[in-house]
C-alpha atoms as a PDB file:
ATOM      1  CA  UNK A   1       0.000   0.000   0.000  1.00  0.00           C
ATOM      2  CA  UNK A   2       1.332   3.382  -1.326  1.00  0.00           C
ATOM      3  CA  UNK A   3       0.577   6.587  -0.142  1.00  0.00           C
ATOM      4  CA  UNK A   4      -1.478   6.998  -3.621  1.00  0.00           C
ATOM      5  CA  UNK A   5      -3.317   4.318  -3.518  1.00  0.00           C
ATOM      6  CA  UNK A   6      -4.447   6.692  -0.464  1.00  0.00           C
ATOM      7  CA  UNK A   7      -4.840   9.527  -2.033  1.00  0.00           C
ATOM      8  CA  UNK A   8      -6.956   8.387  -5.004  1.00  0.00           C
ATOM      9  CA  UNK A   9      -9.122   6.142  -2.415  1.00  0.00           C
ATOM     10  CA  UNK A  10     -10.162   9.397  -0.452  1.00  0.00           C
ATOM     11  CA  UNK A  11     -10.830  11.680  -3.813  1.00  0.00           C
ATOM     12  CA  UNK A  12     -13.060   9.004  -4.915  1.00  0.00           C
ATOM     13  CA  UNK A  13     -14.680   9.036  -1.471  1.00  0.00           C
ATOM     14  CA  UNK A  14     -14.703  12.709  -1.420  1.00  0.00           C
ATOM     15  CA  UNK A  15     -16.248  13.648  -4.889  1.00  0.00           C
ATOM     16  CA  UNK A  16     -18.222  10.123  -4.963  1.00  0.00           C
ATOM     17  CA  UNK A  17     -17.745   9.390  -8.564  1.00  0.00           C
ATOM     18  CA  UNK A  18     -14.669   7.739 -10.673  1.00  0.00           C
ATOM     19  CA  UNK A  19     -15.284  10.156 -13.310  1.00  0.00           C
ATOM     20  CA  UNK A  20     -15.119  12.953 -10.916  1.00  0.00           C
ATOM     21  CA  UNK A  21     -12.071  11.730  -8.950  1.00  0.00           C
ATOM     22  CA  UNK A  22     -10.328  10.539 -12.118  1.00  0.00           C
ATOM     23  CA  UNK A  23     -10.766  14.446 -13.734  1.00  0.00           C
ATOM     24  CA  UNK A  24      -9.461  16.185 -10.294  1.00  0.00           C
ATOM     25  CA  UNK A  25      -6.134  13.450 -10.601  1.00  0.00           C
ATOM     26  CA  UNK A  26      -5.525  13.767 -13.617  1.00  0.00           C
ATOM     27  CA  UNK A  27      -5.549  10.539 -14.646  1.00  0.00           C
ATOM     28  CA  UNK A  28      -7.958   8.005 -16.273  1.00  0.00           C
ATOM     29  CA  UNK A  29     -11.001   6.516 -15.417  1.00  0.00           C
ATOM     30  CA  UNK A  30      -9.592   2.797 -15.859  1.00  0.00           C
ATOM     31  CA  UNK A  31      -6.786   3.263 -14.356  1.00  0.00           C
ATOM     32  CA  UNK A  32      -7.957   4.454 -11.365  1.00  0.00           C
ATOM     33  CA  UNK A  33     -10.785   1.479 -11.095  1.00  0.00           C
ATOM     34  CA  UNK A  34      -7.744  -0.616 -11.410  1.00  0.00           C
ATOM     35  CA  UNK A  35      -5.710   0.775  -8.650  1.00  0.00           C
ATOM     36  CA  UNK A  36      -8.972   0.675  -5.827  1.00  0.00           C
ATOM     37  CA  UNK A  37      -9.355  -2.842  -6.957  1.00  0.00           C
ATOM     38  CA  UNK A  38      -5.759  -3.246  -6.458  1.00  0.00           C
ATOM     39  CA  UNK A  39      -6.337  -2.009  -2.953  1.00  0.00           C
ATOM     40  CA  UNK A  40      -9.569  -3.843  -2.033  1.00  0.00           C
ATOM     41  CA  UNK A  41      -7.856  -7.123  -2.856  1.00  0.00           C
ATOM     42  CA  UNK A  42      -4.704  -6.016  -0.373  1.00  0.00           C
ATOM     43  CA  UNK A  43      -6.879  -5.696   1.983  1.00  0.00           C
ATOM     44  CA  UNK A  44      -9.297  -9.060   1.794  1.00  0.00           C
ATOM     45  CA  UNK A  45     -12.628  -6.440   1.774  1.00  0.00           C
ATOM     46  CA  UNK A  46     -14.729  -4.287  -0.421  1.00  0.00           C
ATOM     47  CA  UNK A  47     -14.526  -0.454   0.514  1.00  0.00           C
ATOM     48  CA  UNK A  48     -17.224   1.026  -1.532  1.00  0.00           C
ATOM     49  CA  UNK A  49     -20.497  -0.190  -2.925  1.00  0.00           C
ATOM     50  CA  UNK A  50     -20.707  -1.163  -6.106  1.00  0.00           C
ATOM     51  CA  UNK A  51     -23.561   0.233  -8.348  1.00  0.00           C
ATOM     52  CA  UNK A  52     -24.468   3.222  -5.700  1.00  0.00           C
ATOM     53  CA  UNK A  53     -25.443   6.387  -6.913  1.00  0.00           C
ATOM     54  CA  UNK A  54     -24.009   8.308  -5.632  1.00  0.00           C
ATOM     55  CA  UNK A  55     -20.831   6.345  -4.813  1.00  0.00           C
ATOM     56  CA  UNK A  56     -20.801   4.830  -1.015  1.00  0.00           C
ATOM     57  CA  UNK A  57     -18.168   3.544   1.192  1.00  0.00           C
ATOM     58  CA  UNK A  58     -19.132   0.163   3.167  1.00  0.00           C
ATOM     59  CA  UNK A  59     -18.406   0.452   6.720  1.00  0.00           C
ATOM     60  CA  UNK A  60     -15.261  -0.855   6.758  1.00  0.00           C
ATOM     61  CA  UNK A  61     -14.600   1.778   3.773  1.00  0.00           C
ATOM     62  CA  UNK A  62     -15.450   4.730   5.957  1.00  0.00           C
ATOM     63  CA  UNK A  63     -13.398   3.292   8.504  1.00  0.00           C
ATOM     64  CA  UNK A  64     -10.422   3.117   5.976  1.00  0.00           C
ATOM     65  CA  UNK A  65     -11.227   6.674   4.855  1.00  0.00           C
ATOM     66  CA  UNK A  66     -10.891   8.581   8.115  1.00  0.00           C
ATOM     67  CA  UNK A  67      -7.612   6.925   8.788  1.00  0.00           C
ATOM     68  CA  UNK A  68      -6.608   7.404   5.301  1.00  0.00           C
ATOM     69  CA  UNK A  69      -7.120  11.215   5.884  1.00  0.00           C
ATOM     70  CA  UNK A  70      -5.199  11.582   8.859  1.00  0.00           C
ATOM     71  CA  UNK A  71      -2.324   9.625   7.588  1.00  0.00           C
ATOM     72  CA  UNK A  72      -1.914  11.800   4.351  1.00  0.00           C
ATOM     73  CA  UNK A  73      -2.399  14.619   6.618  1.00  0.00           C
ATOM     74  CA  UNK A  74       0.194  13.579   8.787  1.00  0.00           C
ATOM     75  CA  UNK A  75       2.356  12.865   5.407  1.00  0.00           C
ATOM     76  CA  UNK A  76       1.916  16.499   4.346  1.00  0.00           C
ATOM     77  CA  UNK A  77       3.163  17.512   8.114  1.00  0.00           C
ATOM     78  CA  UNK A  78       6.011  15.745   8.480  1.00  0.00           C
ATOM     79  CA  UNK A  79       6.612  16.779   4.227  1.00  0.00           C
ATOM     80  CA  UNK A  80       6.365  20.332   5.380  1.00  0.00           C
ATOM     81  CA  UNK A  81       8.021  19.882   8.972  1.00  0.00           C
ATOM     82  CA  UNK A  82      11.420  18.217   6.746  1.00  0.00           C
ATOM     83  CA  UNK A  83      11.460  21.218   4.148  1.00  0.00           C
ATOM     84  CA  UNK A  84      11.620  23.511   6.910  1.00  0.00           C
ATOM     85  CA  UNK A  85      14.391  21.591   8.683  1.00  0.00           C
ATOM     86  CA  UNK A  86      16.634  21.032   5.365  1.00  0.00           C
ATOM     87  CA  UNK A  87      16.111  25.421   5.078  1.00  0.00           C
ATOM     88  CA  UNK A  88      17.552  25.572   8.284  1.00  0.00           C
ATOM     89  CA  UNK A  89      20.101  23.680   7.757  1.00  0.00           C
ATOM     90  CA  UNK A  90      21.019  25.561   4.754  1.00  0.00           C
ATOM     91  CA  UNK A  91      24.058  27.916   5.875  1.00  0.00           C
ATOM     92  CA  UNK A  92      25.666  31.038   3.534  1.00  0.00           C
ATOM     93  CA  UNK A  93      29.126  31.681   4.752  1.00  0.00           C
ATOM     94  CA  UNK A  94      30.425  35.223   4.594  1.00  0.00           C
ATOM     95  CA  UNK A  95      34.197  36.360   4.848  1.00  0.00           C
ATOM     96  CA  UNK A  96      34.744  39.515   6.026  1.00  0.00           C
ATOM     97  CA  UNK A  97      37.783  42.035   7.078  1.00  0.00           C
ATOM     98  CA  UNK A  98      36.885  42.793  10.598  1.00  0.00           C
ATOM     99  CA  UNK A  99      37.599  46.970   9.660  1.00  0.00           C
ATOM    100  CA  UNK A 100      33.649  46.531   7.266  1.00  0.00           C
ATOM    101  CA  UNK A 101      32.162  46.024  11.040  1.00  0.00           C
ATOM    102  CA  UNK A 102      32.470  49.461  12.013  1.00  0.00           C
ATOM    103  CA  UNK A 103      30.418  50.688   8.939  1.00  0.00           C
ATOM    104  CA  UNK A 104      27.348  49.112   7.270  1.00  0.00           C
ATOM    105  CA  UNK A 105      28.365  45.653   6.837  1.00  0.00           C
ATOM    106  CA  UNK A 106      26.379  44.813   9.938  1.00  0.00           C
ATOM    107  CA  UNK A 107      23.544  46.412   8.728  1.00  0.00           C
ATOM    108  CA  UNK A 108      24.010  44.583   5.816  1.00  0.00           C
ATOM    109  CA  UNK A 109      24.115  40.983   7.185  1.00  0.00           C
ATOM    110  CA  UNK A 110      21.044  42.092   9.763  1.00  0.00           C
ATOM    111  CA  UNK A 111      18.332  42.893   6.865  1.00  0.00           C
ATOM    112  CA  UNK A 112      19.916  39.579   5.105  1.00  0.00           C
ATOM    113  CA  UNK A 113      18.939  37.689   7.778  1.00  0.00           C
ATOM    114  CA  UNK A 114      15.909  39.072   8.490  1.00  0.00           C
ATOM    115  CA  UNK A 115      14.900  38.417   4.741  1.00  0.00           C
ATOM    116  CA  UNK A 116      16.074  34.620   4.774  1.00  0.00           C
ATOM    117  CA  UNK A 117      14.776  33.510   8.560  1.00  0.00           C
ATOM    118  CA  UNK A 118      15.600  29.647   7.683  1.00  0.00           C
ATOM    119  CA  UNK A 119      19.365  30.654   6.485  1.00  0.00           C
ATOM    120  CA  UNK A 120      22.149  30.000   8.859  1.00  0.00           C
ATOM    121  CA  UNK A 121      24.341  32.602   8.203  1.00  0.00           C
ATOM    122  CA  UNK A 122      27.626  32.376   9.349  1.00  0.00           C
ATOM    123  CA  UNK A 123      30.542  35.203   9.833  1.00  0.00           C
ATOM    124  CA  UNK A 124      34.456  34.209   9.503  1.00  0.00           C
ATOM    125  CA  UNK A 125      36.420  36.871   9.803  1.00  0.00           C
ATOM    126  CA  UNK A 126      39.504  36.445   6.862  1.00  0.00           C
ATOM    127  CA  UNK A 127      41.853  38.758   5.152  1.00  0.00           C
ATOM    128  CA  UNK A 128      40.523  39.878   1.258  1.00  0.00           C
ATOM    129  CA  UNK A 129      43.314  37.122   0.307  1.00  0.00           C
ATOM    130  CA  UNK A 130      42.343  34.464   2.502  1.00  0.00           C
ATOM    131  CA  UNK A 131      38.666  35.119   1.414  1.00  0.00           C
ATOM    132  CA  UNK A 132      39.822  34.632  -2.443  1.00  0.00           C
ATOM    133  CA  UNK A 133      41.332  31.163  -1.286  1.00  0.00           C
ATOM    134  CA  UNK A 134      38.301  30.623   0.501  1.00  0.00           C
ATOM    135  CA  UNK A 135      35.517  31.071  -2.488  1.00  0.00           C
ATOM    136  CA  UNK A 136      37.791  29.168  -4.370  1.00  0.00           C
ATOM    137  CA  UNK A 137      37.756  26.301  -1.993  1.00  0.00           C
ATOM    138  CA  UNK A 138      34.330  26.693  -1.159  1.00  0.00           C
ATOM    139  CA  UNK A 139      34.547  27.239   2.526  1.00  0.00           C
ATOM    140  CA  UNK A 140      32.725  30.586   2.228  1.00  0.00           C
ATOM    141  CA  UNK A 141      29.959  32.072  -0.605  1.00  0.00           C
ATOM    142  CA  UNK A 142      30.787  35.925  -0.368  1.00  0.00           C
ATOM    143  CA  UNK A 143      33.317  38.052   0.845  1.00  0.00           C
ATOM    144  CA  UNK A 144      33.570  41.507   2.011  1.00  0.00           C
ATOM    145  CA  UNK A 145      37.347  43.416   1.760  1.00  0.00           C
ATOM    146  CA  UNK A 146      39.496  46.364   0.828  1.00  0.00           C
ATOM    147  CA  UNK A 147      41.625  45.661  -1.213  1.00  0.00           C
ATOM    148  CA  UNK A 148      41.712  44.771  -5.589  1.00  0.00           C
ATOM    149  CA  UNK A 149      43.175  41.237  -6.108  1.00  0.00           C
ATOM    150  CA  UNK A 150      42.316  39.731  -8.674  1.00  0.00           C
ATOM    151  CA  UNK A 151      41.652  36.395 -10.109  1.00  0.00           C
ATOM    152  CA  UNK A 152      40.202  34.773 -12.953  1.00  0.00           C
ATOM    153  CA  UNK A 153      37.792  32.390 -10.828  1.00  0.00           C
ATOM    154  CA  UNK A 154      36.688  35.238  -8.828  1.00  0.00           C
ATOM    155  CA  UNK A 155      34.069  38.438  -9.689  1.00  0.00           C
ATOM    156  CA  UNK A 156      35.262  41.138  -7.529  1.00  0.00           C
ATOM    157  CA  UNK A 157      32.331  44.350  -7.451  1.00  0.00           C
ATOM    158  CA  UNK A 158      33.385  47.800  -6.025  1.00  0.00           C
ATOM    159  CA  UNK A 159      30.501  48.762  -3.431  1.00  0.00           C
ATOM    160  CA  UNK A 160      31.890  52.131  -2.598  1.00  0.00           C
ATOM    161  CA  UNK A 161      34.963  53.746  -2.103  1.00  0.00           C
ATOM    162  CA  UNK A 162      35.105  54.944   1.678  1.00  0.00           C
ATOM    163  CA  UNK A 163      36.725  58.385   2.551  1.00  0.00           C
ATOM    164  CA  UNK A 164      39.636  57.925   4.679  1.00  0.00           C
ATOM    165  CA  UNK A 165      40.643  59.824   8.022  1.00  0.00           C
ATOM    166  CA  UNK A 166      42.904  60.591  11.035  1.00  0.00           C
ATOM    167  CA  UNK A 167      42.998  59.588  14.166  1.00  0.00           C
ATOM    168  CA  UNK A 168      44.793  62.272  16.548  1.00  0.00           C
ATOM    169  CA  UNK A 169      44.500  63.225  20.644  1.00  0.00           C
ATOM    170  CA  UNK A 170      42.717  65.943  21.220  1.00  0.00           C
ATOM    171  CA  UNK A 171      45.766  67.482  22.425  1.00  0.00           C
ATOM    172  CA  UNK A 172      47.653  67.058  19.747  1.00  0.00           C
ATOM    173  CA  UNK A 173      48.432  69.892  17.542  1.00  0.00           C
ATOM    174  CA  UNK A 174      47.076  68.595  14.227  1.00  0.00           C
ATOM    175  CA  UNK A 175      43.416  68.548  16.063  1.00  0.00           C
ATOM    176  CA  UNK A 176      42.836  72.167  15.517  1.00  0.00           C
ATOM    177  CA  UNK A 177      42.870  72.158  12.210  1.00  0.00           C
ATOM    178  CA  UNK A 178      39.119  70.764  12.201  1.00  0.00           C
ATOM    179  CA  UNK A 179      38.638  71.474   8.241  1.00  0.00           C
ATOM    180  CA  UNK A 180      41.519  68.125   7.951  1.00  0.00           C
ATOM    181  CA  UNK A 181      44.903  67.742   7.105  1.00  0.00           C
ATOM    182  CA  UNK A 182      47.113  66.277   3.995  1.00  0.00           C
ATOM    183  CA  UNK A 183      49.199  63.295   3.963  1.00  0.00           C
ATOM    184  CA  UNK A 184      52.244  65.969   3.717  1.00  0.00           C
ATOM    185  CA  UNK A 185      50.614  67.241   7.135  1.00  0.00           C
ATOM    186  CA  UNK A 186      51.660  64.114   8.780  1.00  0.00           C
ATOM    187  CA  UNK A 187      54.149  62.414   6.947  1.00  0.00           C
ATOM    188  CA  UNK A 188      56.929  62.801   9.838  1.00  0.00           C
ATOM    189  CA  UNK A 189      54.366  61.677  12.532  1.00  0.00           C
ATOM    190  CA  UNK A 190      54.400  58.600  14.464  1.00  0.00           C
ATOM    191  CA  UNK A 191      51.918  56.620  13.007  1.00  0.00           C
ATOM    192  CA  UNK A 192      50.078  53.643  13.839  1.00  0.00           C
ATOM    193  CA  UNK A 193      49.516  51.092  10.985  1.00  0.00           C
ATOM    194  CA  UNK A 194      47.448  47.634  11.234  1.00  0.00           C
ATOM    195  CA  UNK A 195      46.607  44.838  11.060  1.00  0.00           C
ATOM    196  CA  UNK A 196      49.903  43.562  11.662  1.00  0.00           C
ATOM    197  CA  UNK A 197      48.500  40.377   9.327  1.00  0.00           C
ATOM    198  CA  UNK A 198      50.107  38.681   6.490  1.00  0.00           C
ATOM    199  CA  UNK A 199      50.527  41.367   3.678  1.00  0.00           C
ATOM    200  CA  UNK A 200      48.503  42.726   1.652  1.00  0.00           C
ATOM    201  CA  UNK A 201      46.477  43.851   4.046  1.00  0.00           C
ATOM    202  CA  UNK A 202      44.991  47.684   4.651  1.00  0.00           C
ATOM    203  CA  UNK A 203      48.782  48.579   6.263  1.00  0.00           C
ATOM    204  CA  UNK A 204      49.973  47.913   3.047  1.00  0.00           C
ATOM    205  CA  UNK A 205      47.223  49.881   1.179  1.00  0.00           C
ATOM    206  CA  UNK A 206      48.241  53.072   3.449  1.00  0.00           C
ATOM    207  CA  UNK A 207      52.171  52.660   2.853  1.00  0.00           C
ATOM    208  CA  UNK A 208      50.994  52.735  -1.301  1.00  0.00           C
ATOM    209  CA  UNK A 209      49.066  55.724  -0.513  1.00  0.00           C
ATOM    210  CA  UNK A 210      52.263  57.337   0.398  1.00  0.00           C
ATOM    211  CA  UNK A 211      53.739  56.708  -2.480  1.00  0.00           C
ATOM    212  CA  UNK A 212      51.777  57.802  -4.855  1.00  0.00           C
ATOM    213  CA  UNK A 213      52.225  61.006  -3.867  1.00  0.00           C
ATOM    214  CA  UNK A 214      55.817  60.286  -3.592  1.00  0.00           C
ATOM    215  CA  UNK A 215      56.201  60.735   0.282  1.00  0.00           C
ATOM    216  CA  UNK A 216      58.381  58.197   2.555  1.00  0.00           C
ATOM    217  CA  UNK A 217      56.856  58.119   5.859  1.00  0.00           C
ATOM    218  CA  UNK A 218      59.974  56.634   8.506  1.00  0.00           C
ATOM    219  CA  UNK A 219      57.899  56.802  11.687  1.00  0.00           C
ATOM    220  CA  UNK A 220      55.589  53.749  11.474  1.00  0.00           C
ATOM    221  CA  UNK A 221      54.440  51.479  14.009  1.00  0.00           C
ATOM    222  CA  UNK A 222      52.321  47.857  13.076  1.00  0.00           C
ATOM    223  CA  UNK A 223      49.908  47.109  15.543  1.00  0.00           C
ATOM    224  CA  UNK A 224      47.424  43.873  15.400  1.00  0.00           C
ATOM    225  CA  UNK A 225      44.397  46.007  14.979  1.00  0.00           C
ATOM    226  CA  UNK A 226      42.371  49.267  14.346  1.00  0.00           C
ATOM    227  CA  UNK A 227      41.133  49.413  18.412  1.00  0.00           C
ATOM    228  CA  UNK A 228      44.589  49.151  19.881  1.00  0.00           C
ATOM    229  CA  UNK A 229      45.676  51.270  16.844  1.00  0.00           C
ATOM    230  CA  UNK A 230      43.243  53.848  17.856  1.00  0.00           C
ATOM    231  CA  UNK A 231      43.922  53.014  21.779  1.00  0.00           C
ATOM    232  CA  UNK A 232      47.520  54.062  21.302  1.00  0.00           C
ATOM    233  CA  UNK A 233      46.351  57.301  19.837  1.00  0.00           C
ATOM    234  CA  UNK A 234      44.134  58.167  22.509  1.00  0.00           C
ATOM    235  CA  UNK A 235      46.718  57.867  24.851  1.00  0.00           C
ATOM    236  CA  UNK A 236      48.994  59.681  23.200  1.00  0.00           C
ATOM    237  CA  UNK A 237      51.133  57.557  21.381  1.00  0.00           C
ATOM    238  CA  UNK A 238      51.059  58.954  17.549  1.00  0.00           C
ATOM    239  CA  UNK A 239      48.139  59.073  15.206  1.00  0.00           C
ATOM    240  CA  UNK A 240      46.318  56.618  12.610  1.00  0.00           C
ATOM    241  CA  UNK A 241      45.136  56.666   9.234  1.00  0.00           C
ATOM    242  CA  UNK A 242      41.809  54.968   9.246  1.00  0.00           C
ATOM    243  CA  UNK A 243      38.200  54.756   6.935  1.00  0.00           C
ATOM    244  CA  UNK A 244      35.592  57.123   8.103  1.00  0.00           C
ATOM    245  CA  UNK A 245      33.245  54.053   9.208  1.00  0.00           C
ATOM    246  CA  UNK A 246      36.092  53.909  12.513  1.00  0.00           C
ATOM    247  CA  UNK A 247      35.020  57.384  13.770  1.00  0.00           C
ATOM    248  CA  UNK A 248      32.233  54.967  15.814  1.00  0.00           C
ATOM    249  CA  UNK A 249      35.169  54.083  17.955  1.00  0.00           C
ATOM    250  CA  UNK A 250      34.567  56.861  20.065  1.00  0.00           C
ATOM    251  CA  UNK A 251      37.593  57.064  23.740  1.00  0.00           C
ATOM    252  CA  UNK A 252      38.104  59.832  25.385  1.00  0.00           C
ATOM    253  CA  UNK A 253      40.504  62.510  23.847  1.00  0.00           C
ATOM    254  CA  UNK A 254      40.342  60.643  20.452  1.00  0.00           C
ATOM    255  CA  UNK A 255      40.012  63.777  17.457  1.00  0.00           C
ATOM    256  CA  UNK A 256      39.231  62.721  14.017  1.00  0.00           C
ATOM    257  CA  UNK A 257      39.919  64.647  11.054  1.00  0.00           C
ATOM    258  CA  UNK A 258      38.946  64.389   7.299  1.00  0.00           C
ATOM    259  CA  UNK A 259      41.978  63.143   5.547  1.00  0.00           C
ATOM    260  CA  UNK A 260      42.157  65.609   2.250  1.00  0.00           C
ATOM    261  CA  UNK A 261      43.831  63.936  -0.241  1.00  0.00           C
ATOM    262  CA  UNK A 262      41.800  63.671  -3.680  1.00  0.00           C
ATOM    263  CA  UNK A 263      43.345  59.445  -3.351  1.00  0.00           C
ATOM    264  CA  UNK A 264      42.543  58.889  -0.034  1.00  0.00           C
ATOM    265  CA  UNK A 265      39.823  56.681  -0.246  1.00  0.00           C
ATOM    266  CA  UNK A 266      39.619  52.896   1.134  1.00  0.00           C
ATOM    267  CA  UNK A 267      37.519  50.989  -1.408  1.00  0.00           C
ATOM    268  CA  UNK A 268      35.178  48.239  -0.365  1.00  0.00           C
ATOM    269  CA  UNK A 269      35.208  45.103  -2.421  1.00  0.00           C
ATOM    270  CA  UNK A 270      32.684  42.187  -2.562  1.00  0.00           C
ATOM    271  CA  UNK A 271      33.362  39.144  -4.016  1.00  0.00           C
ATOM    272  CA  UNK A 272      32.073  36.123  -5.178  1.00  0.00           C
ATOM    273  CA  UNK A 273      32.585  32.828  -7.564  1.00  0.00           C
ATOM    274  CA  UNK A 274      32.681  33.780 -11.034  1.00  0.00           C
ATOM    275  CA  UNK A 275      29.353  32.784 -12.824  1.00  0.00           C
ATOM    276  CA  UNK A 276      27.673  32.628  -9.360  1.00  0.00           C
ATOM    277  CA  UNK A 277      24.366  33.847  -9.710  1.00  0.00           C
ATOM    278  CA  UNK A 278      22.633  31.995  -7.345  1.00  0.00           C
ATOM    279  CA  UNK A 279      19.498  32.974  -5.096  1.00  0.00           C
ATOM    280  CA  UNK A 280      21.358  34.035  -2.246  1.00  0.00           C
ATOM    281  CA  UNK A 281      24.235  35.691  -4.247  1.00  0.00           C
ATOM    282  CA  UNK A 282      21.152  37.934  -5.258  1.00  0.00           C
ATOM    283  CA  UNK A 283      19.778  38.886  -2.633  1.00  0.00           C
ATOM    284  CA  UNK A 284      23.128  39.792  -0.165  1.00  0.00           C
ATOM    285  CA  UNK A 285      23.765  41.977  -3.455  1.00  0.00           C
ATOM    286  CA  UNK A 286      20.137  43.507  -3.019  1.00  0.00           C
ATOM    287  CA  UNK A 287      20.467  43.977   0.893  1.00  0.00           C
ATOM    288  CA  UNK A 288      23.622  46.037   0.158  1.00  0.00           C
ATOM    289  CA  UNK A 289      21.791  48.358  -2.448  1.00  0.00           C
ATOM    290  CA  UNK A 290      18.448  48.494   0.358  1.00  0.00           C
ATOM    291  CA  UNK A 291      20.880  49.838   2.812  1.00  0.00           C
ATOM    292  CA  UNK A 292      23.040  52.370   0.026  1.00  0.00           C
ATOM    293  CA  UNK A 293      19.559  53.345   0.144  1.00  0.00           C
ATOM    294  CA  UNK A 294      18.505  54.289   2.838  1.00  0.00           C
ATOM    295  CA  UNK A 295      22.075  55.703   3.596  1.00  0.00           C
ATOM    296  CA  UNK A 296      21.993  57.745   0.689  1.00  0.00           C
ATOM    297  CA  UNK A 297      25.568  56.109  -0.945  1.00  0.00           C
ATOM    298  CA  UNK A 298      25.779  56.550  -4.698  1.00  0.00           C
ATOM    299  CA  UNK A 299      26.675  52.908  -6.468  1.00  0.00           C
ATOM    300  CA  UNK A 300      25.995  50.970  -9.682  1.00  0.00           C
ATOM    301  CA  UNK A 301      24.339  47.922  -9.819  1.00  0.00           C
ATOM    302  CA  UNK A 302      25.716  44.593 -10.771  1.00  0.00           C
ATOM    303  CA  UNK A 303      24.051  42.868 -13.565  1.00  0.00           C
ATOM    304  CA  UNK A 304      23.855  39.063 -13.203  1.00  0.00           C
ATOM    305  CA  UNK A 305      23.652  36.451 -16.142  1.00  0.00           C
ATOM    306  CA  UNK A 306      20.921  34.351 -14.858  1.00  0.00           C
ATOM    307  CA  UNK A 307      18.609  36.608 -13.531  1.00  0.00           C
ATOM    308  CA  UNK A 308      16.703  40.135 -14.384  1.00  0.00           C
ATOM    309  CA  UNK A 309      19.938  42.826 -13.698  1.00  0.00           C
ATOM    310  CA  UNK A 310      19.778  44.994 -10.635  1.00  0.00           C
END
């Protein structure tokens, strides 16, 4: 017995007629005869009366068709119950440099998940190279970084390009000059670089900012990160070159000024699989354009291959 051997058992009950029940399943009349028949002989009884008009069930028949109800509505349950499971189970990895969590990345990754309530999402935290290795590999489906390496497997989309800044104590003399300060400014300073990661990293991309307008910094520090980079300042220490989505990290004393510089920008990179144009590819894209949005950041679409473009 077969779960549609059920299910054409309680259509025929239901619309009390072969012809009926045969139109609704798509299927013929004989063939359907032939299948009850099938069933009524499985069983050793007769389940519907022959000749009625309209069609009956014999008592034993209605018995059969109440517990033939419940178990394909049980079926449907536990069908429905599974699909929900195997969503949750689903899980969309995202790389990410941890500098993209002071600025809208989080936003980003909150209106994803509140769009895809069954998707595990999960967060590891990689450099932009280790994140190319990582598509490639298949250990993560997007990644979020700042600097351009490129690849033939991978499609690498500029989001935006981030104005950069400076991190000073408030006691420092740089601070009054609130309108910002050139990279000529500060090129003698002290200054705090990070992460103090395998290279490239965002040290590196400040050291070629340097030089391309042909300045040789000698006074720089690597520290493991942009909070003790900061941290250092506040106390005192030097200052820090840093994207304008840091200014969050607010300590006392801690000044920031707009870095003026037509190239000082820190661009912000997402990348993907090339030819990956799947669902959820889609849809972190969109969540980045909702929240451009509603920020008011100027960008251009992507246009995918398999799907309507952006």
């Amino acid at each position: 017995m077969e779960l549609r051997h059920l299910r054409y058992y309680v259509t025929i009950v239901e619309e009390q007629s072969f012809t009926k029940a045969a139109e609704k399943l798509y299927i013929a009349q004989p063939p359907l005869s032939r299948q009850i028949q099938n069933l009524e002989a499985e069983l050793g009884i007769q389940l519907l009366e022959r000749g009625s008009r309209p069609l009956k069930t014999t008592e034993a028949g209605q018995f059969f068709y109440q517990h033939a109800v419940k178990l394909l509505s049980n079926a449907e349950e536990i069908k429905s119950m599974t699909q929900r499971v195997g969503m949750q189970e689903k899980t969309f990895r995202m790389g990410f440099v941890g500098s993209l969590l002071f600025g809208l990345l989080s936003k980003i990754v909150y209106l994803f998940r509140l769009q895809h309530p069954h998707l595990k999402v999960e967060w590891i935290e990689l450099s932009t190279a280790e994140q190319i290795a990582a598509l490639k590999a298949g250990r993560i489906d997007v990644g979020f970084g700042r600097l351009r390496i490129s690849d033939p497997a991978i499609r690498r989309v500029l989001l935006r390009e981030e104005p950069m800044m400076v991190a000073v104590q408030s006691s420092h003399p740089l601070a009054k000059q609130s309108h910002g300060v050139n990279l000529v400014d500060i090129v003698h300073e002290k200054q705090f670089l990070y992460p103090s990661t395998a290279k490239p990293n965002f040290s590196t991309q400040i050291r070629h900012l340097y030089s391309e307008y042909g300045l040789d910094p000698k006074n720089l520090v690597e520290v493991r990160e942009v909070q003790l980079a900061v941290g250092m300042v506040a106390a005192g220490e030097g200052i820090c070159i840093v994207p304008d989505s840091a200014k969050t990290i607010q300590l006392p004393h801690l000044h920031y000024l707009p870095l003026l510089d037509d190239r000082a920008v820190s661009p912000i990179f997402m990348v993907t699989r090339n030819m990956d144009d799947t669902e959820h590819i889609r849809a972190i894209f969109d969540c980045v354009y909702q929240v451009y949005d509603l920020e008011g950041i100027p960008y251009q679409r992507v246009e995918f291959l398999n799907a309507p473009s952006y």
